[in-house]
Structures are given as C-alpha cells and as structure tokens.
C-alpha atoms as a PDB file:
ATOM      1  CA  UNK A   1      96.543  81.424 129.292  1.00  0.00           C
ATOM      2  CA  UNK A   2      97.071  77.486 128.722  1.00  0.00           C
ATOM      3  CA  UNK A   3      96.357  75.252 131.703  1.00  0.00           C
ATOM      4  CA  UNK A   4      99.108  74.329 133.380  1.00  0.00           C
ATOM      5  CA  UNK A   5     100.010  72.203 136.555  1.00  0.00           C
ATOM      6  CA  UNK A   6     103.336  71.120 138.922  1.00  0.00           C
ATOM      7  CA  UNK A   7     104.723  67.522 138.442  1.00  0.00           C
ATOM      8  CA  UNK A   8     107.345  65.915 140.218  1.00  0.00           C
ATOM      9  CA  UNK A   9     110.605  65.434 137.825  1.00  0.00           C
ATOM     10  CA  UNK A  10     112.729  62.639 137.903  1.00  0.00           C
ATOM     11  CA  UNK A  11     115.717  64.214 139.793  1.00  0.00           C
ATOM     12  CA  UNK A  12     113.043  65.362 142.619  1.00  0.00           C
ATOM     13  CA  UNK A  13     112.871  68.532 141.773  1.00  0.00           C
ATOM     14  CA  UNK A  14     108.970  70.439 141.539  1.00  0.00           C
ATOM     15  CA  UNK A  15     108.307  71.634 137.896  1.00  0.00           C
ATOM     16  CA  UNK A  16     105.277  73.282 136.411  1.00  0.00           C
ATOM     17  CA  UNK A  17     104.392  71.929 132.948  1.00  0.00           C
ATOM     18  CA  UNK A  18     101.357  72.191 130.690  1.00  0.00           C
ATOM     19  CA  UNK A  19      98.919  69.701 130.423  1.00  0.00           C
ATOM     20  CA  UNK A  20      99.323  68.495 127.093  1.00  0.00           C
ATOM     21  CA  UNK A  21     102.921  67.202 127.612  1.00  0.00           C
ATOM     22  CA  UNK A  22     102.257  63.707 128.364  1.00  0.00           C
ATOM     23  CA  UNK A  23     103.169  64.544 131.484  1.00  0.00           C
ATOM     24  CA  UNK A  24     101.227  63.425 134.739  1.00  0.00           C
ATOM     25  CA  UNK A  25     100.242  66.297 136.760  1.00  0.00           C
ATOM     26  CA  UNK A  26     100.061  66.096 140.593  1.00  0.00           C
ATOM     27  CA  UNK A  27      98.188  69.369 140.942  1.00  0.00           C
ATOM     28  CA  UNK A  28      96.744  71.420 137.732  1.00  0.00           C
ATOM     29  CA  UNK A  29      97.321  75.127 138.749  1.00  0.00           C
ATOM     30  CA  UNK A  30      94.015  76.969 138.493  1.00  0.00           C
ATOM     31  CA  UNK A  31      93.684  80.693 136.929  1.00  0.00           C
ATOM     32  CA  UNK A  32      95.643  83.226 139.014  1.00  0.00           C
ATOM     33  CA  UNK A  33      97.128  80.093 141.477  1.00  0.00           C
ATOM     34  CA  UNK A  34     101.148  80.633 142.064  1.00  0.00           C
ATOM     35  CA  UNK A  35     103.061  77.824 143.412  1.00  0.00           C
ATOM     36  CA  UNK A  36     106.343  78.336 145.754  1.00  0.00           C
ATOM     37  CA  UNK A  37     108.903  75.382 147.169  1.00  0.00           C
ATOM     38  CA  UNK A  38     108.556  74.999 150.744  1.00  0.00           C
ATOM     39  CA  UNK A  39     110.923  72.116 151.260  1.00  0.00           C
ATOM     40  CA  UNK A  40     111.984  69.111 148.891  1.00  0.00           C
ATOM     41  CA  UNK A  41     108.566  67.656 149.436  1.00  0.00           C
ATOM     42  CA  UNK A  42     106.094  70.298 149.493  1.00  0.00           C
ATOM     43  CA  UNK A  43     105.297  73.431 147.541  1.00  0.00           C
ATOM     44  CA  UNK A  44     102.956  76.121 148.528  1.00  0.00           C
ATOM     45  CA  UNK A  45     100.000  76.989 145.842  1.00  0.00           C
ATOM     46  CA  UNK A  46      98.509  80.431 146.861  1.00  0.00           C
ATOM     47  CA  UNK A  47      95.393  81.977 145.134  1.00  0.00           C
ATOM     48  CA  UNK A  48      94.551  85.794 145.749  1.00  0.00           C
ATOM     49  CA  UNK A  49      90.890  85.052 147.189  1.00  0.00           C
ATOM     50  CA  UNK A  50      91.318  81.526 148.841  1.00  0.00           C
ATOM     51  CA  UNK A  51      93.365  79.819 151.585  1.00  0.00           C
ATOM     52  CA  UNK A  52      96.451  78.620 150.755  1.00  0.00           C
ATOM     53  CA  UNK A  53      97.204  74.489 149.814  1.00  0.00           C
ATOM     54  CA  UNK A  54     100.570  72.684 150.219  1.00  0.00           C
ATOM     55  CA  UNK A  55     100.936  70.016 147.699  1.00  0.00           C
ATOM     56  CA  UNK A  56     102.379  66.594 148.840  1.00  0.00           C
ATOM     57  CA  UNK A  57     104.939  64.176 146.385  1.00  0.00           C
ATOM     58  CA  UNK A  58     101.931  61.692 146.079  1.00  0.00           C
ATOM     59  CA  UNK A  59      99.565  64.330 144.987  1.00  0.00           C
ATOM     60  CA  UNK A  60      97.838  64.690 148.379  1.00  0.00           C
ATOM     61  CA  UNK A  61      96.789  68.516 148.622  1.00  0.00           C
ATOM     62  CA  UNK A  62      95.838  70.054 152.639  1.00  0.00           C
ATOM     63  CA  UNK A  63      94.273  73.607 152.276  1.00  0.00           C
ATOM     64  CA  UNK A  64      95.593  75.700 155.354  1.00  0.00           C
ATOM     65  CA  UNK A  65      92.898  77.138 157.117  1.00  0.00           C
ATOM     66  CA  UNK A  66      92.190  80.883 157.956  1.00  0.00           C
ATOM     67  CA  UNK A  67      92.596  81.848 161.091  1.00  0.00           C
ATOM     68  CA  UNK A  68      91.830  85.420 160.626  1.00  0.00           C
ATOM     69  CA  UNK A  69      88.221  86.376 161.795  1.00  0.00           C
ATOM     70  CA  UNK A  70      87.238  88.309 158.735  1.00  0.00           C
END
C-alpha cells in the first residue's frame, strides 16, 4: 500500500490523498492508521496498538492519552 495522508480541501472539507499529488499533507497516515471526522475542524486518526491523535486545520496533532491501567 502507497503512502497516503489527510489534507484540508478548499471547500473545508478533510480528504485523504496520496503523497505524490502535489498536494500538501497535514498528517501522512501511517500503515494500519484510519482517520474519522470529529467535527469540521478535527478528525480522529486511530492506530490498532497506539493512542489515538486528533488532527487540527493547521496541522497541529494532540495524541489522547490512555487512561486505562493496562
């Protein structure tokens, strides 16, 4: 699988793209990473064997912490 990543499109909607089409990337999804829309300004990335991260418009990125005691 290609690497791909979630850019912002001009009508504000959250799109995921691959690399190589000129466009820029706010986040580049990692293997096995899905991405779901929170809200108009945040989506959710979630990754089997890590915490989740919401991605910001600007390209900020805050991983949510655990709070299971595993």
């Amino acid at each position: 699988m290609a690497a791909r990543g979630l850019y912002r499109a001009a009508d504000g909607s959250w799109r995921q793209a691959d690399p190589n089409m000129g466009i820029r990337l706010l986040y580049r999804l990692k293997d096995r990473e899905r991405w779901t829309l929170l809200d108009g300004n945040r989506v959710m990335v979630i990754h089997p064997g890590r915490s989740p991260k919401v991605v910001y418009p600007d390209g900020r990125v805050e991983e949510i912490a655990s709070t299971a005691d595993a």
